[in-house]
PDB file of N, CA and C in Angstrom:
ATOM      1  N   UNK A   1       3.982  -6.876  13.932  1.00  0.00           N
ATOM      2  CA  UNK A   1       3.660  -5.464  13.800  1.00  0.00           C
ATOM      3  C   UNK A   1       2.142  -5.337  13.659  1.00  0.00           C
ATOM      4  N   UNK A   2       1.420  -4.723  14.577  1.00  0.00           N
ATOM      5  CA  UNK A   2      -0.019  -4.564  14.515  1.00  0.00           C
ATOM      6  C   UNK A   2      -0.145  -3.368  13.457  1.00  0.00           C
ATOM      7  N   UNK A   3      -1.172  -3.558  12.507  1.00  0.00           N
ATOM      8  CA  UNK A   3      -1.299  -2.304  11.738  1.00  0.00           C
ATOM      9  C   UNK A   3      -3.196  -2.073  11.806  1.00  0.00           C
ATOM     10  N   UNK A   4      -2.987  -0.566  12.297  1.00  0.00           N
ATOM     11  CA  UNK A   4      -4.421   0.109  12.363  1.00  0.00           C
ATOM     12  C   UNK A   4      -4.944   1.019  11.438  1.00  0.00           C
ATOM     13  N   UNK A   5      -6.059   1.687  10.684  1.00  0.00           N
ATOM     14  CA  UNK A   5      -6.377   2.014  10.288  1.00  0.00           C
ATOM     15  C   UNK A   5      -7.006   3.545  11.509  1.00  0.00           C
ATOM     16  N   UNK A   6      -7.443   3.590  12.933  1.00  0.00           N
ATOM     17  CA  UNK A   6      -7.544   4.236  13.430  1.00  0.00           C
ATOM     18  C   UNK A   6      -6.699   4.951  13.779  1.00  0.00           C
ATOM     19  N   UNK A   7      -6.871   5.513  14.837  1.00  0.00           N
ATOM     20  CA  UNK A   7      -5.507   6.750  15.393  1.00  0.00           C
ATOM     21  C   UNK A   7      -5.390   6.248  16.911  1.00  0.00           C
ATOM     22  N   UNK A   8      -5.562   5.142  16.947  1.00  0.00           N
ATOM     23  CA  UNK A   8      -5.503   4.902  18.878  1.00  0.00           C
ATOM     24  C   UNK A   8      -5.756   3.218  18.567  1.00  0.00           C
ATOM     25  N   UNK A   9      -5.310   2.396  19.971  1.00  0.00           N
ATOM     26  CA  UNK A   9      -5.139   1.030  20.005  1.00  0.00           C
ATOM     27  C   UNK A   9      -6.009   1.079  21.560  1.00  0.00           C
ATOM     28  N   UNK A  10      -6.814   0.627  21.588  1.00  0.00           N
ATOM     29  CA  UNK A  10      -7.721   0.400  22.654  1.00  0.00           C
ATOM     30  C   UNK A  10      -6.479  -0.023  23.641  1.00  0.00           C
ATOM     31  N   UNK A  11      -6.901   0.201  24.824  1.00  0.00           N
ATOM     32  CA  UNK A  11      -5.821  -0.281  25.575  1.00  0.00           C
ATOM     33  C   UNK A  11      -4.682   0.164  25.561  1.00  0.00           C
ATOM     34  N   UNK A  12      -3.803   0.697  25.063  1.00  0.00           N
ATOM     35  CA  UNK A  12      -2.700   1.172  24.667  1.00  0.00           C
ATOM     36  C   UNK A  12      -2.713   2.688  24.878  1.00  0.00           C
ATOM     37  N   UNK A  13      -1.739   2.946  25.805  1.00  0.00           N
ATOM     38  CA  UNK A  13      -0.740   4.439  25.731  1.00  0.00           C
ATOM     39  C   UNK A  13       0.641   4.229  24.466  1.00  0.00           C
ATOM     40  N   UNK A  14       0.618   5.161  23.678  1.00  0.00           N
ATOM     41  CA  UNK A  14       1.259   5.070  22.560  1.00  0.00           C
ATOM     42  C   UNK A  14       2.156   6.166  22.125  1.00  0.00           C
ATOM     43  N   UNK A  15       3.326   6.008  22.149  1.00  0.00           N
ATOM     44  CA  UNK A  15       4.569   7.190  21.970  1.00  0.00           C
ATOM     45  C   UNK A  15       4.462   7.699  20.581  1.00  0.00           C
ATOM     46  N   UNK A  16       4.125   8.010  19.749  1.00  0.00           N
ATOM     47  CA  UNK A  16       4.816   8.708  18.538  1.00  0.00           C
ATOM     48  C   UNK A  16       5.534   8.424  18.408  1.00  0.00           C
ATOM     49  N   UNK A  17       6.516   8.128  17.015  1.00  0.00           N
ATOM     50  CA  UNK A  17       7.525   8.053  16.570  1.00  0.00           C
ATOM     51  C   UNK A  17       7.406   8.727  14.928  1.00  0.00           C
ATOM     52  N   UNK A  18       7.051   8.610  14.414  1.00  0.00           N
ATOM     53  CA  UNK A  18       6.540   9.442  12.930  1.00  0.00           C
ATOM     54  C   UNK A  18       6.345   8.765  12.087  1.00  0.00           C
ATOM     55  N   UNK A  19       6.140   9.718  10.816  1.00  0.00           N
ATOM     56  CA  UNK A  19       5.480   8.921   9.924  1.00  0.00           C
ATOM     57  C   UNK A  19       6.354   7.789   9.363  1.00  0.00           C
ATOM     58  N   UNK A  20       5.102   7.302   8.823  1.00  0.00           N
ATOM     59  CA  UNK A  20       6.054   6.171   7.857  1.00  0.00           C
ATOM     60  C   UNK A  20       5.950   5.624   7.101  1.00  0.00           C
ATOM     61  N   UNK A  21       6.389   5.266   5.881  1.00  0.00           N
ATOM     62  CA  UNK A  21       5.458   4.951   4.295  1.00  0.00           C
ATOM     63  C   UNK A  21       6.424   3.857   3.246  1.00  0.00           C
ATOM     64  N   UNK A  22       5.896   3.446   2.734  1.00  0.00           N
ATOM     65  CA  UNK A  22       6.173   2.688   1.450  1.00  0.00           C
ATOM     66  C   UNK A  22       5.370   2.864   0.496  1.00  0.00           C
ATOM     67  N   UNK A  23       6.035   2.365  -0.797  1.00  0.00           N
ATOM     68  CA  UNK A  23       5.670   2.784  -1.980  1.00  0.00           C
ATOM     69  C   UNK A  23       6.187   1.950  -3.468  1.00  0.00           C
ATOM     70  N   UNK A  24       5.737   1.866  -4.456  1.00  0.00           N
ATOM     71  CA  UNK A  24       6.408   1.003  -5.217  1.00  0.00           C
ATOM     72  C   UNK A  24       5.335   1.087  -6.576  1.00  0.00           C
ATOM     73  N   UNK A  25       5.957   1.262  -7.621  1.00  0.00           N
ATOM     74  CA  UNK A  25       5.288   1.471  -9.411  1.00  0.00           C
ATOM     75  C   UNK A  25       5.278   0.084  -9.643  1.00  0.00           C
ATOM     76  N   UNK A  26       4.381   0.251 -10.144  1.00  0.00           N
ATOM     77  CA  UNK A  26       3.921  -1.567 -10.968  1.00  0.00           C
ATOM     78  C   UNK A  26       3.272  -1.105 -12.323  1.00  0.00           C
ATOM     79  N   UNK A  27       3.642  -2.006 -13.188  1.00  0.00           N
ATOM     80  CA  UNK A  27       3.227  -2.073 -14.845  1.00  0.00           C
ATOM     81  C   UNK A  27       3.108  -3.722 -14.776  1.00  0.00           C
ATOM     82  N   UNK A  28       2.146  -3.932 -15.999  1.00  0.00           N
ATOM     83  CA  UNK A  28       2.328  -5.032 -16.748  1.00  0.00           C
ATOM     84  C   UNK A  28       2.993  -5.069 -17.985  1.00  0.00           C
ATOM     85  N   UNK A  29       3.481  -6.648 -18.435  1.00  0.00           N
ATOM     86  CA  UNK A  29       3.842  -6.495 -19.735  1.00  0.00           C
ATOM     87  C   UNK A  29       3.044  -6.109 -20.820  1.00  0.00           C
ATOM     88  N   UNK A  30       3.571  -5.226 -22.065  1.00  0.00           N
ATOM     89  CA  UNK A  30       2.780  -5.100 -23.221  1.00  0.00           C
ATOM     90  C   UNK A  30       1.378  -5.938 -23.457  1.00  0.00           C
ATOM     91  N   UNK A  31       2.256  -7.237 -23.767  1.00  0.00           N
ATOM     92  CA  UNK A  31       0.981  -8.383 -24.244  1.00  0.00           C
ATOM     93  C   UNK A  31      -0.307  -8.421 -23.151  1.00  0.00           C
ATOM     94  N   UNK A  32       0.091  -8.497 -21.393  1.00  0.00           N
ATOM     95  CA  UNK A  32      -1.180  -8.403 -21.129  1.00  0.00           C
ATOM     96  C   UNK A  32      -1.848  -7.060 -20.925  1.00  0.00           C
ATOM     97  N   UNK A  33      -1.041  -5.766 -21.232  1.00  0.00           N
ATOM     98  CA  UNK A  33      -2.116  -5.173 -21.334  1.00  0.00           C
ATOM     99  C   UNK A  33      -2.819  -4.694 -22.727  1.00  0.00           C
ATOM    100  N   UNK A  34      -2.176  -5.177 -23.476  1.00  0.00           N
ATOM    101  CA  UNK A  34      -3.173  -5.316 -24.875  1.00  0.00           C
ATOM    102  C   UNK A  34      -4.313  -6.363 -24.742  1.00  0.00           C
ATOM    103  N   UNK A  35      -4.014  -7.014 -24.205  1.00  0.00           N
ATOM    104  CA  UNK A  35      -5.352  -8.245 -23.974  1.00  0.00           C
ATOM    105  C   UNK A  35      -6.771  -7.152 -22.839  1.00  0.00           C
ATOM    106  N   UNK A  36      -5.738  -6.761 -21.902  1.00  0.00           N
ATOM    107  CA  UNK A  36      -6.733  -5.715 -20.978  1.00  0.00           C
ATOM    108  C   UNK A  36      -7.789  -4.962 -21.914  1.00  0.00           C
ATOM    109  N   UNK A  37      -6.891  -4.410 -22.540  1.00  0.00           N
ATOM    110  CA  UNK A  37      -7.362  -3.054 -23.465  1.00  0.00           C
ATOM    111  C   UNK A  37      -8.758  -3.457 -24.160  1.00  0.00           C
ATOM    112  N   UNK A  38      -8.125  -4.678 -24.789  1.00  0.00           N
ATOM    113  CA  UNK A  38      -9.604  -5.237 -25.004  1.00  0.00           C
ATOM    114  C   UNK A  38     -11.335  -5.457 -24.135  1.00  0.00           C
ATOM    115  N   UNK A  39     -10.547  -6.150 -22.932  1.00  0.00           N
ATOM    116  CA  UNK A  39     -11.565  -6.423 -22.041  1.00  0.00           C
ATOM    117  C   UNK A  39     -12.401  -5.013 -21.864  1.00  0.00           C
ATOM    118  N   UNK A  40     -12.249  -3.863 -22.056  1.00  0.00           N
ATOM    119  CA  UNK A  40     -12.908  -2.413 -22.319  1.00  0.00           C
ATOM    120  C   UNK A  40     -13.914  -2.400 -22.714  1.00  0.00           C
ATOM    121  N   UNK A  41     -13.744  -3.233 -24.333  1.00  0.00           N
ATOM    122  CA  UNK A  41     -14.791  -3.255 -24.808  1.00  0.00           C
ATOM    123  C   UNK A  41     -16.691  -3.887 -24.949  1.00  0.00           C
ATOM    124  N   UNK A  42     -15.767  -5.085 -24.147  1.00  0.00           N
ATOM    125  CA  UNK A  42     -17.248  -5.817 -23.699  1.00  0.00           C
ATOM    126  C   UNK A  42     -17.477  -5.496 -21.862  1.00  0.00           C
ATOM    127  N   UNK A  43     -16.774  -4.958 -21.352  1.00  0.00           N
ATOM    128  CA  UNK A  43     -17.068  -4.687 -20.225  1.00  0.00           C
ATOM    129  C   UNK A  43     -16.572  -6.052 -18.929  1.00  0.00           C
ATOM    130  N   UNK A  44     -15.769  -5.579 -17.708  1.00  0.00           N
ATOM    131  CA  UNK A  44     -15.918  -6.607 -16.611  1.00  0.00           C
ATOM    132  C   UNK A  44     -14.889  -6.255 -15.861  1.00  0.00           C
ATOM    133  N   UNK A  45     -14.394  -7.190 -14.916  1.00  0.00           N
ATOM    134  CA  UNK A  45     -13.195  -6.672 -14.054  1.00  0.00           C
ATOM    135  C   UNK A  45     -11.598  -7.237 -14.771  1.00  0.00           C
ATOM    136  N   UNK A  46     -11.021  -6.035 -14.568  1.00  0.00           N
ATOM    137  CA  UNK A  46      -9.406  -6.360 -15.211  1.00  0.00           C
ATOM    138  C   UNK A  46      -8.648  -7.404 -14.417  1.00  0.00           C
ATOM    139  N   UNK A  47      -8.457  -8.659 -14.514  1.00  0.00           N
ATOM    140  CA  UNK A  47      -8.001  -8.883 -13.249  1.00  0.00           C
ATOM    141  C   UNK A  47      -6.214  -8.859 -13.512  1.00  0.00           C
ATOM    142  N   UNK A  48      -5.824  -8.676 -14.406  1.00  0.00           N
ATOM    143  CA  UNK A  48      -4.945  -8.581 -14.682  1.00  0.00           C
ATOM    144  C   UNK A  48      -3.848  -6.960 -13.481  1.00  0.00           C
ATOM    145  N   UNK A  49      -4.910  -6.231 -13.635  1.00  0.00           N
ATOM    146  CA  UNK A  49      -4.834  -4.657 -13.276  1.00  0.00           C
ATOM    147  C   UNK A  49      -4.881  -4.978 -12.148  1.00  0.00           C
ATOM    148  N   UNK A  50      -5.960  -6.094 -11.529  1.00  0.00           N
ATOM    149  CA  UNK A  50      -6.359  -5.846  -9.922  1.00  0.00           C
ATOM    150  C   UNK A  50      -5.386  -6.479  -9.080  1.00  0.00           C
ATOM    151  N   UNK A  51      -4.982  -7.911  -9.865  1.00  0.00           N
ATOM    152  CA  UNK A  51      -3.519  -8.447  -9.328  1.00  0.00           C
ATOM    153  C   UNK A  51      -2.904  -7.756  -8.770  1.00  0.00           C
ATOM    154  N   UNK A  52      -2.429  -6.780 -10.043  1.00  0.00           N
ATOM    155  CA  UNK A  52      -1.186  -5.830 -10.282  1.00  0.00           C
ATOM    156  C   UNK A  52      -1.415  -5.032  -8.930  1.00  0.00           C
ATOM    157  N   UNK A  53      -2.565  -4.424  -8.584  1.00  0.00           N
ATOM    158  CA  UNK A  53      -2.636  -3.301  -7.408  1.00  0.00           C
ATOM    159  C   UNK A  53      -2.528  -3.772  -6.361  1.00  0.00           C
ATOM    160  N   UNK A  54      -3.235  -5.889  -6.169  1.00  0.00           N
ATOM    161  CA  UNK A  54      -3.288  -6.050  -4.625  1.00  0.00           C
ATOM    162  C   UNK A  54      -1.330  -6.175  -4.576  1.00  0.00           C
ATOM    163  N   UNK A  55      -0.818  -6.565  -5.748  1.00  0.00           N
ATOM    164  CA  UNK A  55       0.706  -6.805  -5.469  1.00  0.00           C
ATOM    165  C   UNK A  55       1.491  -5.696  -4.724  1.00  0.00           C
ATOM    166  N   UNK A  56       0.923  -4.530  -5.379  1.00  0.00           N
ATOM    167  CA  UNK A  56       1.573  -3.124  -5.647  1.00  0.00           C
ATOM    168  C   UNK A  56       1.196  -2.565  -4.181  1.00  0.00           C
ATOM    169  N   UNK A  57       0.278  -2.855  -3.403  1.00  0.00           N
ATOM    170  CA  UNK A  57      -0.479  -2.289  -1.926  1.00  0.00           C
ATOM    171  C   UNK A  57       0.710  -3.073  -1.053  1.00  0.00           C
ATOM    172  N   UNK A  58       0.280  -4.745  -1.357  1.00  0.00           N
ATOM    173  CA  UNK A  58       1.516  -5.963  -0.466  1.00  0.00           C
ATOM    174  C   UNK A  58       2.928  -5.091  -0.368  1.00  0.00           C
ATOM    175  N   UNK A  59       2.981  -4.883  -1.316  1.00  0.00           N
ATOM    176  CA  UNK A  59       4.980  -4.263  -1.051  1.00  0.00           C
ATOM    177  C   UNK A  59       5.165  -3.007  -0.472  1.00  0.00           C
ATOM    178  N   UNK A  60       3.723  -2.654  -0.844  1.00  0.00           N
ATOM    179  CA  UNK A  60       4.167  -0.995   0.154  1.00  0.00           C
ATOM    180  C   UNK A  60       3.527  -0.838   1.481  1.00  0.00           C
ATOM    181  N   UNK A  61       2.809  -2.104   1.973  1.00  0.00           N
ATOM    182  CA  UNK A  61       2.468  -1.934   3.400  1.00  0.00           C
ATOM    183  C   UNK A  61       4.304  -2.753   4.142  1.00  0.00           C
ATOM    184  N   UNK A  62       4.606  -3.360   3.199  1.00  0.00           N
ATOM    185  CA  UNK A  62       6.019  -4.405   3.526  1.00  0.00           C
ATOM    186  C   UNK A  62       7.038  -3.351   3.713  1.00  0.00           C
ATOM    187  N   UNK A  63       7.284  -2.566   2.769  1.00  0.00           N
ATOM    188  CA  UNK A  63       8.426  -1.370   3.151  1.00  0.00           C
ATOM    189  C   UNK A  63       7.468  -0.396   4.035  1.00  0.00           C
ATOM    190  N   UNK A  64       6.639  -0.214   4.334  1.00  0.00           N
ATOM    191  CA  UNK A  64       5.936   0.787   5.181  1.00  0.00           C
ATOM    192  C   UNK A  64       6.417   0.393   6.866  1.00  0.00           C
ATOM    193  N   UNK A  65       6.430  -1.487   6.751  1.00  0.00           N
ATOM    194  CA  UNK A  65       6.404  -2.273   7.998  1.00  0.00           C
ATOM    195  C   UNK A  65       7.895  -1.737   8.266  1.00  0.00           C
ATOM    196  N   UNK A  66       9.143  -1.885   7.410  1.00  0.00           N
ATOM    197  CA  UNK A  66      10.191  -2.224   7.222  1.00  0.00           C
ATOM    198  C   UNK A  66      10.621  -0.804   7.868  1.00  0.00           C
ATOM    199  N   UNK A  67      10.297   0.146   7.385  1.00  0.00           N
ATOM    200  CA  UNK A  67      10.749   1.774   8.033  1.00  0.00           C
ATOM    201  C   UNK A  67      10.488   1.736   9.528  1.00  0.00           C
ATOM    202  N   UNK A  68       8.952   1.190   9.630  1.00  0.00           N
ATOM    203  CA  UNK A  68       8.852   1.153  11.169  1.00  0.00           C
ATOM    204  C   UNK A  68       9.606   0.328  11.862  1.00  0.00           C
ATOM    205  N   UNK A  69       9.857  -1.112  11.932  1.00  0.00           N
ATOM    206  CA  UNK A  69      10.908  -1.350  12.916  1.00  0.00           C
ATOM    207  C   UNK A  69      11.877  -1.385  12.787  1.00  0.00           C
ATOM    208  N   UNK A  70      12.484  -0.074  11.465  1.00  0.00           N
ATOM    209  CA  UNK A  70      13.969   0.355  11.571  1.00  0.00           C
ATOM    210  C   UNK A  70      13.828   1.344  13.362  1.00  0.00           C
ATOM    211  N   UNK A  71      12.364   1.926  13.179  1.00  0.00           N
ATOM    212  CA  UNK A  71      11.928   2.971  14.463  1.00  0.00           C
ATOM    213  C   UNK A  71      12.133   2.597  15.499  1.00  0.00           C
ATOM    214  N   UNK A  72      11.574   0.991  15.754  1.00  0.00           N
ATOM    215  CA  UNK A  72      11.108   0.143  16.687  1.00  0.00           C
ATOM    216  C   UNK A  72       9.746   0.473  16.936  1.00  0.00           C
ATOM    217  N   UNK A  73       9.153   0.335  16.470  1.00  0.00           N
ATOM    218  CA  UNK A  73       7.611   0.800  16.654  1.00  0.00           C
ATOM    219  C   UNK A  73       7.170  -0.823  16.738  1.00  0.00           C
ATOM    220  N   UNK A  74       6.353  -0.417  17.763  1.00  0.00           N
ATOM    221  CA  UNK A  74       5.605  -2.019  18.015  1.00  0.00           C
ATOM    222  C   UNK A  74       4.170  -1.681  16.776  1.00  0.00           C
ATOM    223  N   UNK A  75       3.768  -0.305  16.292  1.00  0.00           N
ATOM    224  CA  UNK A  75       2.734  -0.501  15.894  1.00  0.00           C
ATOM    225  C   UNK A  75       2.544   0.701  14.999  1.00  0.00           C
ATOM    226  N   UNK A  76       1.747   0.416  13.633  1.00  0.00           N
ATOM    227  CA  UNK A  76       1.411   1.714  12.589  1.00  0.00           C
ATOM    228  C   UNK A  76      -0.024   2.040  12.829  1.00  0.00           C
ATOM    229  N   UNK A  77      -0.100   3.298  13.047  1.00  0.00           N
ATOM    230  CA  UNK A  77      -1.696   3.634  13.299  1.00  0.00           C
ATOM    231  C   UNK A  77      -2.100   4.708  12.403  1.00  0.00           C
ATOM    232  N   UNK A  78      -3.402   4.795  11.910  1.00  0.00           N
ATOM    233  CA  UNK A  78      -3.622   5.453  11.246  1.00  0.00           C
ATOM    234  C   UNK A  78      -3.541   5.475   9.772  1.00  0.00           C
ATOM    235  N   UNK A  79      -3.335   4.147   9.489  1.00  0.00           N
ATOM    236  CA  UNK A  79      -2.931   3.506   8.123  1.00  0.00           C
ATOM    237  C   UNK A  79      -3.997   3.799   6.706  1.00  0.00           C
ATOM    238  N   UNK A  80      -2.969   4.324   5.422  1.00  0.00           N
ATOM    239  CA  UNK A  80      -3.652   4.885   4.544  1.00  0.00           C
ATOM    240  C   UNK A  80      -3.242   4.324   3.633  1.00  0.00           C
ATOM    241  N   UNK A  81      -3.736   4.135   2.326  1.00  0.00           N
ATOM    242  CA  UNK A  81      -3.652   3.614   1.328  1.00  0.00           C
ATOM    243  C   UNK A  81      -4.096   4.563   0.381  1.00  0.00           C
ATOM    244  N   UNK A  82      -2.815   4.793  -0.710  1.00  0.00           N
ATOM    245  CA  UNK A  82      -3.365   5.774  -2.134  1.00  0.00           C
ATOM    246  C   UNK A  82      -2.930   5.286  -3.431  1.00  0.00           C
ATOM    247  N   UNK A  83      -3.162   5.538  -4.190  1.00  0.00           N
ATOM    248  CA  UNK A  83      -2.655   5.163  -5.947  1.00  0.00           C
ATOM    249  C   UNK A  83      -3.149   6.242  -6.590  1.00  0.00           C
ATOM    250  N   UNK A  84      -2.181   6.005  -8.040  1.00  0.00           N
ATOM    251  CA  UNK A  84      -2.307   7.291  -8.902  1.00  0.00           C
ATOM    252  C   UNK A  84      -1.424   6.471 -10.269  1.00  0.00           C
ATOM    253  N   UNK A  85      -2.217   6.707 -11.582  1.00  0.00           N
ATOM    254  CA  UNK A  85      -1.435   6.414 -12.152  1.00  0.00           C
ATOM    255  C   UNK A  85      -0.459   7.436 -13.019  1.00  0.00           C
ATOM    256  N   UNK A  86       0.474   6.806 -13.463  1.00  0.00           N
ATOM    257  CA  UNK A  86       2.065   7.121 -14.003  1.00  0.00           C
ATOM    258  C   UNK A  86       1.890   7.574 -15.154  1.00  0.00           C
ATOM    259  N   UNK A  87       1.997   6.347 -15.894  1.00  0.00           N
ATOM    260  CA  UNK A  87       1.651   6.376 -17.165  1.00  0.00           C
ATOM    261  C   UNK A  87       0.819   5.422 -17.425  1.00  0.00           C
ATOM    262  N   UNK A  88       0.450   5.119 -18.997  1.00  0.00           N
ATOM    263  CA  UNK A  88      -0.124   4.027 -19.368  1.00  0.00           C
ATOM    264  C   UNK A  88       0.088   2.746 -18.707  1.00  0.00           C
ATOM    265  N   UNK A  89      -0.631   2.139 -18.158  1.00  0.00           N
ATOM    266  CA  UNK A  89      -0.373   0.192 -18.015  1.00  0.00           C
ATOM    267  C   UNK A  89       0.349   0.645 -16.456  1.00  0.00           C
ATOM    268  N   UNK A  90       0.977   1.658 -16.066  1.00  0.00           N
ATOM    269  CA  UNK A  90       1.750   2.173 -14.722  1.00  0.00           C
ATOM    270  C   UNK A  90       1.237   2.643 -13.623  1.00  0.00           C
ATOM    271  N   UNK A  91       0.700   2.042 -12.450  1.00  0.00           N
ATOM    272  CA  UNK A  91       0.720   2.868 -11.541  1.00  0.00           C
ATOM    273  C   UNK A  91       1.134   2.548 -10.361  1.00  0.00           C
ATOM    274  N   UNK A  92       1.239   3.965  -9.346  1.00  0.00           N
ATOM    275  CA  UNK A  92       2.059   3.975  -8.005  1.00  0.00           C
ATOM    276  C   UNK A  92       0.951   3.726  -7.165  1.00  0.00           C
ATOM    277  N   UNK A  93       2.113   2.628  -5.784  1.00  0.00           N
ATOM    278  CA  UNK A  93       0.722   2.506  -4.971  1.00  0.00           C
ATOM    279  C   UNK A  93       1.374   3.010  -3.543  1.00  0.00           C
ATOM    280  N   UNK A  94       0.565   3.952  -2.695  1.00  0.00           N
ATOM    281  CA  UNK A  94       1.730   3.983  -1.403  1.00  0.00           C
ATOM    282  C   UNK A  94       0.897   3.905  -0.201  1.00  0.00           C
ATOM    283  N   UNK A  95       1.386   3.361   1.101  1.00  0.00           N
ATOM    284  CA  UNK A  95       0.918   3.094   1.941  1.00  0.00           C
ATOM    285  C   UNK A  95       1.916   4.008   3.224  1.00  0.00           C
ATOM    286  N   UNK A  96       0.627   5.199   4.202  1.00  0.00           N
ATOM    287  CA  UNK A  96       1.552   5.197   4.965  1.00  0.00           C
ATOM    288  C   UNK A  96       0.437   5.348   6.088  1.00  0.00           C
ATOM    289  N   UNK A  97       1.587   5.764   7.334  1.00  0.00           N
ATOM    290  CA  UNK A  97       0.515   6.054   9.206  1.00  0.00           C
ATOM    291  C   UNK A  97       1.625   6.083   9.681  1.00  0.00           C
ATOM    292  N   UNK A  98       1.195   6.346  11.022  1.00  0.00           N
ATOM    293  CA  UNK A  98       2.103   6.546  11.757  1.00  0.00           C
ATOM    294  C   UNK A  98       3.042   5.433  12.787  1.00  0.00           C
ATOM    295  N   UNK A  99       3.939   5.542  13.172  1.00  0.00           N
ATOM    296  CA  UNK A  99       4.831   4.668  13.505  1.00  0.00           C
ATOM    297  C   UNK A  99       4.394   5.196  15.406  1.00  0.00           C
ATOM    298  N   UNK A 100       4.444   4.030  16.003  1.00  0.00           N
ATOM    299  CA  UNK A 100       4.296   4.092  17.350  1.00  0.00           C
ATOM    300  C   UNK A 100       4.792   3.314  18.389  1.00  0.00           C
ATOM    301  N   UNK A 101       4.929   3.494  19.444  1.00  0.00           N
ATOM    302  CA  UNK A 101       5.556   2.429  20.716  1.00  0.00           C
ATOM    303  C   UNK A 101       4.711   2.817  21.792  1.00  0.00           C
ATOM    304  N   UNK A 102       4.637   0.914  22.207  1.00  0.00           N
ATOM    305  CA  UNK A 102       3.549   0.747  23.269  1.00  0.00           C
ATOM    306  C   UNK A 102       4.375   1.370  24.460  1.00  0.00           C
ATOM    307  N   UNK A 103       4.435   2.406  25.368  1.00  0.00           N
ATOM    308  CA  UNK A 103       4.214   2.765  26.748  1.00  0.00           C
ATOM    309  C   UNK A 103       3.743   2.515  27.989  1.00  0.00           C
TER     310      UNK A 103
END
């Protein structure tokens, strides 16, 4: 499955098929984010948090893939990436674009 960030594939005449997205909430456990909470105070990168988001992006470009070749789409164009958090220690990550077939 080719995935684009543009709206067109060089070379390619491309059918529409629609949108298409994945999505998925991620938390850590208590303990590491009490350890996080800390890291606040002297300042640096969470990596605990950043894990958590590249994990949380991986599964929702994976069900994003998964909708499309329920479509048959040879290809997602236009590919977006958003987050927002939930609650505390929680947030949603979703990935979508459009679903397409080469012509």
């Amino acid at each position: 499955m080719l995935i684009v960030t543009t709206d067109y594939i060089t070379g390619k005449d491309l059918e529409m098929l629609g949108l298409v997205k994945g999505s998925t909430i991620q938390t850590k456990n208590v303990g590491r984010d009490i350890s996080q909470s800390f890291k606040t105070l002297v300042g640096g990168e969470l990596k605990s948090y950043n894990e958590m988001m590249t994990d949380a992006r991986a599964l929702a470009t994976k069900r994003m893939v998964e909708e499309a070749e329920a479509l048959g789409a040879d290809a997602i164009v236009a590919v977006r990436y958003a987050s927002a958090a939930i609650m505390q220690g929680a947030a949603e990550a979703i990935a979508y674009g459009t679903a397409v077939k080469f012509i």
